[in-house]
Protein backbone atom coordinates (compact mmCIF):
# COMPACT_ATOMS: atom_id res chain seq x y z
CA UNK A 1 32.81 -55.75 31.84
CA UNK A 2 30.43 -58.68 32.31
CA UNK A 3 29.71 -61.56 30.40
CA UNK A 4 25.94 -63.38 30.31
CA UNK A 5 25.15 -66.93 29.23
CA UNK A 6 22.12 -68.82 29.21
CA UNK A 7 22.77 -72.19 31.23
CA UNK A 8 19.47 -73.64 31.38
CA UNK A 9 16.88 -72.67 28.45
CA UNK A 10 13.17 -72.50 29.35
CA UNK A 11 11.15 -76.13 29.36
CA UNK A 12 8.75 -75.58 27.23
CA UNK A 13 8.40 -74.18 23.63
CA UNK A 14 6.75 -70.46 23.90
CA UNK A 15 3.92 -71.88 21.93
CA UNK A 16 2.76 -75.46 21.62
CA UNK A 17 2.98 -76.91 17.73
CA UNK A 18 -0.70 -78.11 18.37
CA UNK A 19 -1.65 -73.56 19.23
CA UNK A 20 0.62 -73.08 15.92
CA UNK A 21 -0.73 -75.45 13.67
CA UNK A 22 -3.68 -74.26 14.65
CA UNK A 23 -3.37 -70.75 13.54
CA UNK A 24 -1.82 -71.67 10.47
CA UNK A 25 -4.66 -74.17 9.80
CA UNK A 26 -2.75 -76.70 9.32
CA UNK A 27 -4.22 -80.48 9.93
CA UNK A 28 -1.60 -82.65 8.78
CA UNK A 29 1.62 -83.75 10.44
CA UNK A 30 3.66 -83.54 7.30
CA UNK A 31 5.19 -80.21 8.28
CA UNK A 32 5.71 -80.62 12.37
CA UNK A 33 9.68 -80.35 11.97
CA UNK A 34 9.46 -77.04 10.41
CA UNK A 35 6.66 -75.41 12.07
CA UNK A 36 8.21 -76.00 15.40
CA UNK A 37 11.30 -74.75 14.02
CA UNK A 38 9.65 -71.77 13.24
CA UNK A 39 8.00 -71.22 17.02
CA UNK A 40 11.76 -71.78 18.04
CA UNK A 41 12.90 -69.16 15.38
CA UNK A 42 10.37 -66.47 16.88
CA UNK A 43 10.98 -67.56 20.49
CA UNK A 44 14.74 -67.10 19.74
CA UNK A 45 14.13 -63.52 17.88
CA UNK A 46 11.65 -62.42 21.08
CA UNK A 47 13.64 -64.10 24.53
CA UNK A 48 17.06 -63.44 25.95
CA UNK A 49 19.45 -61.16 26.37
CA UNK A 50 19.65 -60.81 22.47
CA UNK A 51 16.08 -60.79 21.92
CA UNK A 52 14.88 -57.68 20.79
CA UNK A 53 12.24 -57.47 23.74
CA UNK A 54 15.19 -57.24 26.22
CA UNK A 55 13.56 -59.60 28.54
CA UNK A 56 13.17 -63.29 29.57
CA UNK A 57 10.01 -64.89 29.17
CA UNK A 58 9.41 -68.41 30.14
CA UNK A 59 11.77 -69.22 33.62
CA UNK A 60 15.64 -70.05 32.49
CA UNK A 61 18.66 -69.83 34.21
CA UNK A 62 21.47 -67.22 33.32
CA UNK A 63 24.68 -66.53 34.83
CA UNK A 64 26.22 -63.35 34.93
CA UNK A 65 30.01 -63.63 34.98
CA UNK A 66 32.12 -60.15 36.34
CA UNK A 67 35.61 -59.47 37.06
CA UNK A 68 35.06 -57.64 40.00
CA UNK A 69 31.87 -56.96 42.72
CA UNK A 70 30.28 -53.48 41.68
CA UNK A 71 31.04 -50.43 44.42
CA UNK A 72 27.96 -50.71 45.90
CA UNK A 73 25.05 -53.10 44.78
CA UNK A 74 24.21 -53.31 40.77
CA UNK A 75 21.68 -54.38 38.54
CA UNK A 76 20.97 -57.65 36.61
CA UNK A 77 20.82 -56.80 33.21
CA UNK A 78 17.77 -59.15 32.02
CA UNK A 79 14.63 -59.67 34.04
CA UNK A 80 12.06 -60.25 35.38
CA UNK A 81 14.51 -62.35 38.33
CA UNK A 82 12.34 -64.90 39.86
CA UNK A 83 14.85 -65.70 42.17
CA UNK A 84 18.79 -65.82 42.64
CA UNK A 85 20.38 -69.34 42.48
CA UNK A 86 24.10 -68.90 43.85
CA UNK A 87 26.41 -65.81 44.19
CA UNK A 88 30.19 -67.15 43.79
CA UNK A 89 33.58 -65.83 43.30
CA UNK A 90 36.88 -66.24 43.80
CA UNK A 91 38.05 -65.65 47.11
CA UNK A 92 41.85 -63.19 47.55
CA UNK A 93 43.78 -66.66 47.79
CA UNK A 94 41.63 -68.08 44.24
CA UNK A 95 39.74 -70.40 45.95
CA UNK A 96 36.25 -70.21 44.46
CA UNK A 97 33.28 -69.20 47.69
CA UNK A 98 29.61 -68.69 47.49
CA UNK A 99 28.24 -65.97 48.79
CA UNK A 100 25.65 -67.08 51.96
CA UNK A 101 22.22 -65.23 50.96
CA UNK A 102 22.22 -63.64 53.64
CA UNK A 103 25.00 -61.27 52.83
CA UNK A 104 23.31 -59.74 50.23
CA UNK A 105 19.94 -58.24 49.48
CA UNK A 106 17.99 -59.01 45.74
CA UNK A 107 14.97 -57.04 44.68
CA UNK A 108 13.56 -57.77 41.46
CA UNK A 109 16.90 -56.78 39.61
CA UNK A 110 18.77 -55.16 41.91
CA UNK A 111 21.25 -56.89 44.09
CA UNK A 112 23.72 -55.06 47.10
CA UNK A 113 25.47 -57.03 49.53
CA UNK A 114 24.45 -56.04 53.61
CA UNK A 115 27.79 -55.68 54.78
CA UNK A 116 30.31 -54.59 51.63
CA UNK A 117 31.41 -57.62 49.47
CA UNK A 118 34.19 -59.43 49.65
CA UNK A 119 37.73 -59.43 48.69
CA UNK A 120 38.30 -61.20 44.96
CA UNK A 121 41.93 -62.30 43.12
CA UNK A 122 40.96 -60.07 40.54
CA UNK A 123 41.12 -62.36 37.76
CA UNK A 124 38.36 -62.44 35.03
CA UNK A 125 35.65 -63.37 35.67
CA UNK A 126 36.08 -63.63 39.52
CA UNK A 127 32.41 -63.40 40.02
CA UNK A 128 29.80 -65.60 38.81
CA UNK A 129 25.80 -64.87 39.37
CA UNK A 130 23.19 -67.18 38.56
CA UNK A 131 19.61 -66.78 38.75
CA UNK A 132 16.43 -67.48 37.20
CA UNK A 133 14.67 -64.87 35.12
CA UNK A 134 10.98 -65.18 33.53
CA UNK A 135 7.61 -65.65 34.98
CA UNK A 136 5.92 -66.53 32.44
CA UNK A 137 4.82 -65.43 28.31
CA UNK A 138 2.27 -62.90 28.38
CA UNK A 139 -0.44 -63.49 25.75
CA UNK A 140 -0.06 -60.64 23.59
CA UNK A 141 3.96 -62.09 22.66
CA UNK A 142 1.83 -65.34 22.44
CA UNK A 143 0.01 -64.11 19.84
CA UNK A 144 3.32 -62.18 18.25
CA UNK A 145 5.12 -65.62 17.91
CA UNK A 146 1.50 -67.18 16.17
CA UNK A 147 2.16 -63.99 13.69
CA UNK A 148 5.50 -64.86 13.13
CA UNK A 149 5.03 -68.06 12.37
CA UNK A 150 2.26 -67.33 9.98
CA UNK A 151 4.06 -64.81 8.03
CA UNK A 152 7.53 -67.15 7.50
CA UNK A 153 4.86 -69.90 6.72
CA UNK A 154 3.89 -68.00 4.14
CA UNK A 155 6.76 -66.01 3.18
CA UNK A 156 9.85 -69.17 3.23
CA UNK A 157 12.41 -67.26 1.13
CA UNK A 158 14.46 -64.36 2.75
CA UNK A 159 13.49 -62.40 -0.76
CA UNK A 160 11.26 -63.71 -2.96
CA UNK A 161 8.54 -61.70 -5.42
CA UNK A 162 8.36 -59.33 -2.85
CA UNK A 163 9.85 -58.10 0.16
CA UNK A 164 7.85 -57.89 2.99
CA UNK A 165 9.28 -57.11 6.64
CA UNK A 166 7.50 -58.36 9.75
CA UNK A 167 3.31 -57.77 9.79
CA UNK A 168 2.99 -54.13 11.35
CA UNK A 169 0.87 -56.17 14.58
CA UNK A 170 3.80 -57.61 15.06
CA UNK A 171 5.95 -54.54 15.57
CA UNK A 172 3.20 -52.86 17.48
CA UNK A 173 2.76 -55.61 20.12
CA UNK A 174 6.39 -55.92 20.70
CA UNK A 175 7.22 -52.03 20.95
CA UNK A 176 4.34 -52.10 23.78
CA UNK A 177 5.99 -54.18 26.18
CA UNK A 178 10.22 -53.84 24.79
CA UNK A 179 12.42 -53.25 27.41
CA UNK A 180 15.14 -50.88 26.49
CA UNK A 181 18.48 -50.87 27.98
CA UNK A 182 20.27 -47.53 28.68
């Protein structure tokens, strides 16, 4: 069983509220609040481990928290890994280590140690991975958050006269780049 948090969120907003107001046409400042509200909504829907493209997109830092090191090597479950901040765990006697980096090996997001891992207490949780995944929003989920935000501009009520699901562009861009878990 593992367990991953988000313990540093990205800098930056996925889309600047100067890029959203722009698309939305919108010259005033009256509505700033909720319009970057809205680029957080869609950047929240899109990014994470929850998000329904399965990825990270700007660079944040995650920890993945296990109760035991994997036979073997195993896989980070949300990419693209930039890098690998700090492998720790609690050592036989429960006194929490970190792993040197050079006893294990990280490719994109794969990880295996060189030598076998070591021994943990076995309690939950024992081992704790952090590392920094995103490189970066493409363009094309650039434009998906601008067409998000447009269409809950438009469309503020959950139902209103009509109900409308997200614009088809918006589906089509995300299916082409969706990572799905198996």
């Amino acid at each position: 069983m593992h367990r991953l948090t988000r313990i540093v969120a990205p800098a930056l907003p996925v889309l600047s509220l100067s890029d959203a107001k722009a698309h939305l046409r919108v010259t005033h400042s009256e509505e700033d609040v909720a319009i970057a509200a809205l680029v957080d909504a869609a950047a929240a829907w899109l990014d994470g481990w929850r998000g329904v493209l399965g990825m990270a997109l700007d660079p944040q830092t995650w920890e993945l928290a296990l109760d035991y090191f994997p036979a073997g090597g195993f896989c980070i479950p949300l990419g693209p890994v930039v890098s690998i901040v700090s492998v720790k765990y609690m050592d036989a006697a429960g006194v929490e280590q970190t792993m040197p980096p050079a006893d294990y090996e990280a490719h994109a997001e794969r990880i295996r140690p060189v030598a076998g891992w070591p021994a943990t207490n076995g309690a939950l949780g024992a081992v704790r991975l952090q590392f920094v995944a995103g490189d970066g929003v493409p363009d094309n989920i650039k434009h998906v958050v601008r067409l998000l935000v447009g269409h809950w501009y438009e469309n503020r009520e959950s139902v209103g006269d009509k109900m409308e699901s997200v614009p088809m562009a918006v589906d089509m861009l995300v299916n082409s780049i969706r990572v799905v878990r198996i």
